[in-house]
Protein backbone atom coordinates (compact mmCIF):
# COMPACT_ATOMS: atom_id res chain seq x y z
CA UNK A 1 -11.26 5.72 -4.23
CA UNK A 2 -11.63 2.55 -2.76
CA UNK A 3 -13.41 -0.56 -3.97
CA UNK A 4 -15.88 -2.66 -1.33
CA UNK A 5 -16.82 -6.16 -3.38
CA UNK A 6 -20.23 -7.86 -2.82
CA UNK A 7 -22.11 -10.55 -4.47
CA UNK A 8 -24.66 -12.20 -5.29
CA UNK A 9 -26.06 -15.63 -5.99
CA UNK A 10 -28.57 -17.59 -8.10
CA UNK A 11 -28.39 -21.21 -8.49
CA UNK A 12 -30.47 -22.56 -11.97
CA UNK A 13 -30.72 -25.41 -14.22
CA UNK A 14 -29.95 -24.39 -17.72
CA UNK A 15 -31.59 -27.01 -20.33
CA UNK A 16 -32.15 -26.34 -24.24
CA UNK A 17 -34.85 -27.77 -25.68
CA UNK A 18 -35.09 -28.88 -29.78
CA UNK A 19 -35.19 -25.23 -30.89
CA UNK A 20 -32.71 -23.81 -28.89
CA UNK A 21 -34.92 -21.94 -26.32
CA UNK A 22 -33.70 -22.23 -22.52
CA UNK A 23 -35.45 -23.95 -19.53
CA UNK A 24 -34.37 -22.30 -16.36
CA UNK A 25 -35.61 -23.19 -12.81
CA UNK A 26 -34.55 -20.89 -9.99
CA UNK A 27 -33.36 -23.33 -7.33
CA UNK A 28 -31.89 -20.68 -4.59
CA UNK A 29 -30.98 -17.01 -4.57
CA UNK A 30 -28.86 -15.71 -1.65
CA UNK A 31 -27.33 -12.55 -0.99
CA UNK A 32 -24.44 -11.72 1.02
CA UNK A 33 -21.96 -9.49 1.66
CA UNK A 34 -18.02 -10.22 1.40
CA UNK A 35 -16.39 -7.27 3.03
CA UNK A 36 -19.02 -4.33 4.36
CA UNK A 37 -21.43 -4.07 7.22
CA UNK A 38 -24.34 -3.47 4.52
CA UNK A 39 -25.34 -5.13 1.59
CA UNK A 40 -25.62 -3.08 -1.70
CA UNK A 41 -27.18 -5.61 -3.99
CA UNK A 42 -30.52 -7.39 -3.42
CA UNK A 43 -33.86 -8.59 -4.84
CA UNK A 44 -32.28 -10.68 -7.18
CA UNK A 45 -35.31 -11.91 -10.12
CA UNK A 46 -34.56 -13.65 -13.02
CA UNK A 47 -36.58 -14.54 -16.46
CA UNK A 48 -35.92 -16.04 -19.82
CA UNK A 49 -36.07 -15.13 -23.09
CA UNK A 50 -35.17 -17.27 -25.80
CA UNK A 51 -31.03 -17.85 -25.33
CA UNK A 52 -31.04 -14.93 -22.92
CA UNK A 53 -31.25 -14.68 -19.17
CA UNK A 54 -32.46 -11.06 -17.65
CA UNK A 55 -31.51 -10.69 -14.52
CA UNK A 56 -33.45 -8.09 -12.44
CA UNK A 57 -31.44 -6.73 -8.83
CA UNK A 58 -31.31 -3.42 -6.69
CA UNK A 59 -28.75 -1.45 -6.03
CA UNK A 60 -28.20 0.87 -3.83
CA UNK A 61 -24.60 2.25 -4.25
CA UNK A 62 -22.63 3.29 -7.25
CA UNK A 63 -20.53 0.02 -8.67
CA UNK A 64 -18.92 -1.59 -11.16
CA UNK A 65 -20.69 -4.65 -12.09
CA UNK A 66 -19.40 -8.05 -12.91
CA UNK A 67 -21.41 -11.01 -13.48
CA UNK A 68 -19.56 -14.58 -13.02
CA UNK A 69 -21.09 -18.21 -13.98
CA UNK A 70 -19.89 -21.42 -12.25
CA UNK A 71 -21.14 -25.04 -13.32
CA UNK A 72 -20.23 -26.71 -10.35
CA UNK A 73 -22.64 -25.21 -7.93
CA UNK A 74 -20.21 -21.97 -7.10
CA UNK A 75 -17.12 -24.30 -6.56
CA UNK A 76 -15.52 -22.66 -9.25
CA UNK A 77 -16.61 -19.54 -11.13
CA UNK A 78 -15.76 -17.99 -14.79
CA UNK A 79 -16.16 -14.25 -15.52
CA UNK A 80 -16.47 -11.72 -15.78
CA UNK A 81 -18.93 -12.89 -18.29
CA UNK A 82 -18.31 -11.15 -22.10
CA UNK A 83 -21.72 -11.21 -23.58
CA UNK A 84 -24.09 -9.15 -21.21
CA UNK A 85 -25.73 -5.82 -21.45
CA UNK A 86 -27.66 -3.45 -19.54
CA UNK A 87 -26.83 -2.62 -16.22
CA UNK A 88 -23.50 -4.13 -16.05
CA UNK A 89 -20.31 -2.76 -16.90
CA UNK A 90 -18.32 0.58 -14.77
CA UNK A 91 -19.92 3.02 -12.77
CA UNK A 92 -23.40 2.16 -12.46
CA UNK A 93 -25.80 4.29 -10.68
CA UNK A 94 -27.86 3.37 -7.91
CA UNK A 95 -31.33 2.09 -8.53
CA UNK A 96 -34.31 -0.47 -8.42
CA UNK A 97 -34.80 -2.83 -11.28
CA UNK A 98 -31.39 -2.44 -13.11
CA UNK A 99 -31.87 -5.05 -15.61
CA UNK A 100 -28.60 -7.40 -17.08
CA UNK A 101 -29.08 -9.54 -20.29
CA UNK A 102 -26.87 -12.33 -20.43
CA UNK A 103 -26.82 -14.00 -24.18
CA UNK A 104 -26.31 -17.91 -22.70
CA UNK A 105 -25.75 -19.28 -26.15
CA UNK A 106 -23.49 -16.81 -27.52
CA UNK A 107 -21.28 -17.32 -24.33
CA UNK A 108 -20.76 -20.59 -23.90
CA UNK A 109 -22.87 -22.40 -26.86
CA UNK A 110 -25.97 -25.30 -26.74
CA UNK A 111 -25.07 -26.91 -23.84
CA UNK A 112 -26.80 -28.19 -20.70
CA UNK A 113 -25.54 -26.90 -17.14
CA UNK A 114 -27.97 -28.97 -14.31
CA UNK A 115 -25.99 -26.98 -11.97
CA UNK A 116 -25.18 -23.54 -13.01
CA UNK A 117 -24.80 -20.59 -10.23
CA UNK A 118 -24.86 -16.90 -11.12
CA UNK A 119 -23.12 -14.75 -9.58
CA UNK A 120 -23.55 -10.25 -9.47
CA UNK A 121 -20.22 -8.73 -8.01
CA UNK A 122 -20.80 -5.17 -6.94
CA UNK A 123 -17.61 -3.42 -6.54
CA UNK A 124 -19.07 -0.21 -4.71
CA UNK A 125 -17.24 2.76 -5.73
CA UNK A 126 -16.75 4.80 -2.06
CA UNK A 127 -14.97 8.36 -2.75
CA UNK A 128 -15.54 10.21 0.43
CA UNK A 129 -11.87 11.27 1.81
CA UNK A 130 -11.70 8.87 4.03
CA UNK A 131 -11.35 5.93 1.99
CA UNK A 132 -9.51 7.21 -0.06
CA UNK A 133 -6.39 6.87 2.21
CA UNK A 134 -3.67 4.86 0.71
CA UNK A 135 -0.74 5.69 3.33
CA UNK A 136 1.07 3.85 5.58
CA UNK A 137 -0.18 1.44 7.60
CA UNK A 138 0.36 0.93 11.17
CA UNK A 139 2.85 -1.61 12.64
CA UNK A 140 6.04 -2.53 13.42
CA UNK A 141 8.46 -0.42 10.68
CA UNK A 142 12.38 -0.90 9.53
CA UNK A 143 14.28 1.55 7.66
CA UNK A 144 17.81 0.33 5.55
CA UNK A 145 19.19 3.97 4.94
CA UNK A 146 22.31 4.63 3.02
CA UNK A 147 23.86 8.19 1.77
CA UNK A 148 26.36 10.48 1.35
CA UNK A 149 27.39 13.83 3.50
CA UNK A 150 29.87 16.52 1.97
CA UNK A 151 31.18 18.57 4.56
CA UNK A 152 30.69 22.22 4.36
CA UNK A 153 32.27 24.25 7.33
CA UNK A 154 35.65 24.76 8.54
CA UNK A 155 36.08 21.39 9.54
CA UNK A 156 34.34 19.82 6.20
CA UNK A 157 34.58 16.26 6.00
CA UNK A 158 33.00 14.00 3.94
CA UNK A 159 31.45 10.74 4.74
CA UNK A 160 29.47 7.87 3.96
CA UNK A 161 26.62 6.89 5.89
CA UNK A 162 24.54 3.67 6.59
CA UNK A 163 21.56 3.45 9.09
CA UNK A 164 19.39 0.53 10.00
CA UNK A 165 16.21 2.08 12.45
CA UNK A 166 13.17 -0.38 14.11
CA UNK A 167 10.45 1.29 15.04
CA UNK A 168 6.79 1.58 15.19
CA UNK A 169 4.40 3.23 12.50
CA UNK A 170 1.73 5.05 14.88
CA UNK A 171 -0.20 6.33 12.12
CA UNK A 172 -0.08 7.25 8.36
CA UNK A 173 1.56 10.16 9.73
CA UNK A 174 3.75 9.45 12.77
CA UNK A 175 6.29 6.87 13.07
CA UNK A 176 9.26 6.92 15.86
CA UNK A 177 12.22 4.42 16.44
CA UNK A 178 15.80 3.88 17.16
CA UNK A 179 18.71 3.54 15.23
CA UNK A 180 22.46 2.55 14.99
CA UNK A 181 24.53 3.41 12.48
CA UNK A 182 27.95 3.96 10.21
CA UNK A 183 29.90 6.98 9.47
CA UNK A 184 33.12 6.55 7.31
CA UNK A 185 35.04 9.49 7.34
CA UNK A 186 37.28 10.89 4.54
CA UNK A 187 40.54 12.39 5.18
CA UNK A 188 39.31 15.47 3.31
CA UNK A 189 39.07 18.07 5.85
CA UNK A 190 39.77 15.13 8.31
CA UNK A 191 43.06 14.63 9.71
CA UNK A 192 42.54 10.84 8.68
CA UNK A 193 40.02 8.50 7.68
CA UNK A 194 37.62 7.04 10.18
CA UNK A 195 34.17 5.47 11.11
CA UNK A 196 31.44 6.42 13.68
CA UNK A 197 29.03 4.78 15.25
CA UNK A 198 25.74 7.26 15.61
CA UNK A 199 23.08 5.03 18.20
CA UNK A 200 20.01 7.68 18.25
CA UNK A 201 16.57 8.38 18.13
CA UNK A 202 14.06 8.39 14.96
CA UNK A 203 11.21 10.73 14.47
CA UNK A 204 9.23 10.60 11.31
CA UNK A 205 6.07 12.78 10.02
CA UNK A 206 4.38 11.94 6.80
CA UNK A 207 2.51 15.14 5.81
CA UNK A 208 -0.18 13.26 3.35
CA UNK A 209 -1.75 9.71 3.78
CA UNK A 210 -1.54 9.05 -0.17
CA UNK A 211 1.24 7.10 -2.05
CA UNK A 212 3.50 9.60 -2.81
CA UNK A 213 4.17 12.05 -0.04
CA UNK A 214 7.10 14.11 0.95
CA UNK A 215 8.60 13.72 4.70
CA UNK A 216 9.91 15.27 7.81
CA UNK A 217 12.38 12.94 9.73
CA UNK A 218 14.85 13.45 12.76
CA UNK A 219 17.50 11.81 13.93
CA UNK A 220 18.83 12.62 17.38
CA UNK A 221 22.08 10.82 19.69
CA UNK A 222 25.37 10.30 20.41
CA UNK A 223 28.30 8.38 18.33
CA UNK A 224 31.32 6.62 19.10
CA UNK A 225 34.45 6.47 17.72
CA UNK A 226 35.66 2.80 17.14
CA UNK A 227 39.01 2.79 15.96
CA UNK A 228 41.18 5.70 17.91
CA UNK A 229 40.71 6.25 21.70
CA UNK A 230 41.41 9.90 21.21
CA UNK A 231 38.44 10.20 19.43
CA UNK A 232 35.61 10.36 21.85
CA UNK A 233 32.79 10.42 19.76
CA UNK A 234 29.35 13.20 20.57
CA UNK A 235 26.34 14.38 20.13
CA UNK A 236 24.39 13.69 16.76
CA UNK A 237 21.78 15.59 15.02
CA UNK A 238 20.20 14.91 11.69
CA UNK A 239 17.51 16.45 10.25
CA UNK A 240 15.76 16.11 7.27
CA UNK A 241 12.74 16.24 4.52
CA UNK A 242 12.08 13.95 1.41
CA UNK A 243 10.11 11.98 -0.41
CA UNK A 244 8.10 9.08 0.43
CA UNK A 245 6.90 6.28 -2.44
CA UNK A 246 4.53 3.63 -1.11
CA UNK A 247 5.11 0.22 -2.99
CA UNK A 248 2.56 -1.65 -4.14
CA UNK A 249 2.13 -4.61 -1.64
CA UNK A 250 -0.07 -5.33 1.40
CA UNK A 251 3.60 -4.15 3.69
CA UNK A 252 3.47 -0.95 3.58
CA UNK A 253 6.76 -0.86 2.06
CA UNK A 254 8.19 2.52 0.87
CA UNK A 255 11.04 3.84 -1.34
CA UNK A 256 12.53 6.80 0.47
CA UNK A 257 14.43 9.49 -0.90
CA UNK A 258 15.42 12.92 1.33
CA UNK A 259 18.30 15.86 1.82
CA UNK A 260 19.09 17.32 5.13
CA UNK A 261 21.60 18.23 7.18
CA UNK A 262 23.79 16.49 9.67
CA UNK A 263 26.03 17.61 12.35
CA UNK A 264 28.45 15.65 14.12
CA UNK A 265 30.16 16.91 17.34
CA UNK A 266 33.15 14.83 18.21
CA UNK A 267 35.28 15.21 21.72
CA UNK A 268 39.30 14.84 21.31
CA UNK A 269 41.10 14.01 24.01
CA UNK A 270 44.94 15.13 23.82
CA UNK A 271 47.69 12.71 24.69
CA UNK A 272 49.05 13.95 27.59
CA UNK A 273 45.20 14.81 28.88
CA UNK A 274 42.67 17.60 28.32
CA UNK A 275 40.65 17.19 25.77
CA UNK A 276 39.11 19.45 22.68
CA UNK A 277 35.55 19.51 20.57
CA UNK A 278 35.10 20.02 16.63
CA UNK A 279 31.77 19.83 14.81
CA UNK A 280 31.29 18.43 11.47
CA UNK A 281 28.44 20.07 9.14
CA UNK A 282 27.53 18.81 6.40
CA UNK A 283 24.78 18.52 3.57
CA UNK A 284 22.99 14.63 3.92
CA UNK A 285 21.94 13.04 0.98
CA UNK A 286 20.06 9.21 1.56
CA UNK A 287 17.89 6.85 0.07
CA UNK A 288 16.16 4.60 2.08
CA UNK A 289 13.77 1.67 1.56
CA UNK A 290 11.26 1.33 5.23
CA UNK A 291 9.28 -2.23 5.23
C-alpha cells in the first residue's frame, strides 16, 4: 500500500461574538496537489454553526483524512485536529459532499484568529500491485560481507572470509558488481595457515520487490596467494541464496543473511618446478549489510 498526500486550503477569519457564536468569512480556497498528477480533493464549501465549522469537499479516491489549522496564514500548521467528525478519520470512501465538523471552541477555546487557514490532507490509499513495491531501489550499491567456510572434502579447510563488492542496483531484482576480498586459511586440513585474495565478479537476483525477500547471488574469479610464492592462487566460485531485510531509510539499505557454497582452486608450484592443483570445498556462511 502506498500513501499519495494532497491538500487542501481555506483561508477565514474566525471572530466570536458576545454569545460565543462564530463569524467566519471565506477569504480564499485553493486546491493543489503535493505529490500526484491528479487532484483527489476539491470543491471545498464551508458554513457555520454555532462553535462549529462544516466543511463540505469531494473526493474522489479512498483516504485517510486529516484536517490541520494554522494562524499565521499557512506559515505554520497544527493537526491533525482532535475534535472533528464526519468524514474524517481512516479509510474514507470516495464521494461528493463528505461533510467534516470541526468543534472550534472545544479545540482551541474563545479566541479570535484574523488569519486562520484550514487545511484537508488526503492521504490516498493506492493498493494496486504496483505501488505496493517496497524493494530495492536503483543506484549505485556496496556490500560489507563477512563469514565463515568449513571445509568439507578431502582437502577441507576452514576459513574466514571478508568481501567488500561496488556495484550497481539495475532493478529491485538485478544488481551486478565487483569484488575483492579475504580468505584466512586454517591449518586444519591445510598444510599451514594462510590468506587469499579472491578479485571477482558479483551477480545478485532478488526474487520479490517487498522488504523481506530471500536471494540468489554469485560470485565468480580468480585469487591470489599473498604470502608464499608457491602458492599460486585460482579460480573462484561462490554461489549462494539468503535472505534479504530492507532497512527502513530512504538508502535502500539491507541486512543480508545467506549459505552457499564456495570452491577455491589453488595452483602449487613445486620447488624445483612443475607445479600441482587442489580444490577447497566448503559450506559458506555470511552476513552482509549492502547500502
Amino acid at each position: 500500500m502506498q500513501i499519495i498526500s494532497f491538500l487542501c486550503t481555506v483561508k477565514i477569519f474566525i471572530t466570536f461574538n458576545n454569545m460565543s457564536k462564530i463569524f467566519i468569512t471565506v477569504i480564499l480556497c485553493s486546491v493543489f496537489r503535493m505529490v500526484a498528477a491528479q487532484t483527489h480533493v476539491s470543491n471545498i464549501r464551508v458554513q457555520v454553526s454555532e462553535e462549529q465549522l462544516i466543511i463540505t469537499y469531494d473526493l474522489t479516491e479512498r483516504a485517510d483524512i486529516e484536517v490541520h489549522v494554522s494562524f499565521d496564514g499557512g506559515i505554520n500548521f497544527r493537526g491533525p485536529l482532535q475534535y472533528v467528525s464526519g468524514a474524517a478519520g481512516r479509510n474514507i470512501a470516495p464521494e461528493r459532499d463528505k461533510i467534516v465538523v470541526w468543534n472550534v471552541v472545544r479545540e482551541f477555546g474563545d479566541v479570535d484568529y484574523p488569519n486562520a487557514v484550514v487545511k484537508i490532507v488526503a492521504n490516498v490509499i493506492n493498493d494496486n500491485a504496483e505501488q505496493r513495491k517496497t524493494g530495492l531501489k536503483s543506484g549505485q550499491k556496496r556490500i560489507l560481507e563477512a563469514g565463515y567456510n568449513v571445509g568439507f572434502d578431502k582437502n577441507a579447510a576452514d576459513r574466514f572470509t571478508m568481501n567488500f563488492i561496488t556495484g550497481t542496483q539495475l532493478s529491485p531484482y538485478f544488481s551486478w558488481g565487483v569484488g575483492i576480498g579475504w580468505r584466512r586459511y586454517s591449518a586444519h586440513g591445510y598444510s599451514h595457515s594462510t590468506s587469499f585474495i579472491p578479485i571477482f565478479a558479483d551477480f545478485r537476483v532478488n526474487l520479490l520487490d517487498r522488504k523481506v525477500s530471500p536471494y540468489l547471488s554469485l560470485g565468480t574469479g580468480h585469487s591470489i596467494g599473498i604470502f608464499s610464492f608457491k602458492e599460486m592462487g585460482g579460480f573462484f566460485f561462490n554461489p549462494a541464496l539468503g535472505i534479504s531485510f530492507l532497512l527502513p531509510n530512504k538508502y535502500s539499505s539491507a541486512i543480508n543473511v545467506g549459505a552457499g557454497y564456495e570452491m577455491q582452486r589453488i595452483n602449487f608450484r613445486y620447488d624445483l618446478g612443475g607445479s600441482y592443483v587442489r580444490h577447497f570445498s566448503a559450506f559458506n556462511f555470511v552476513i552482509s549489510i549492502s547500502y
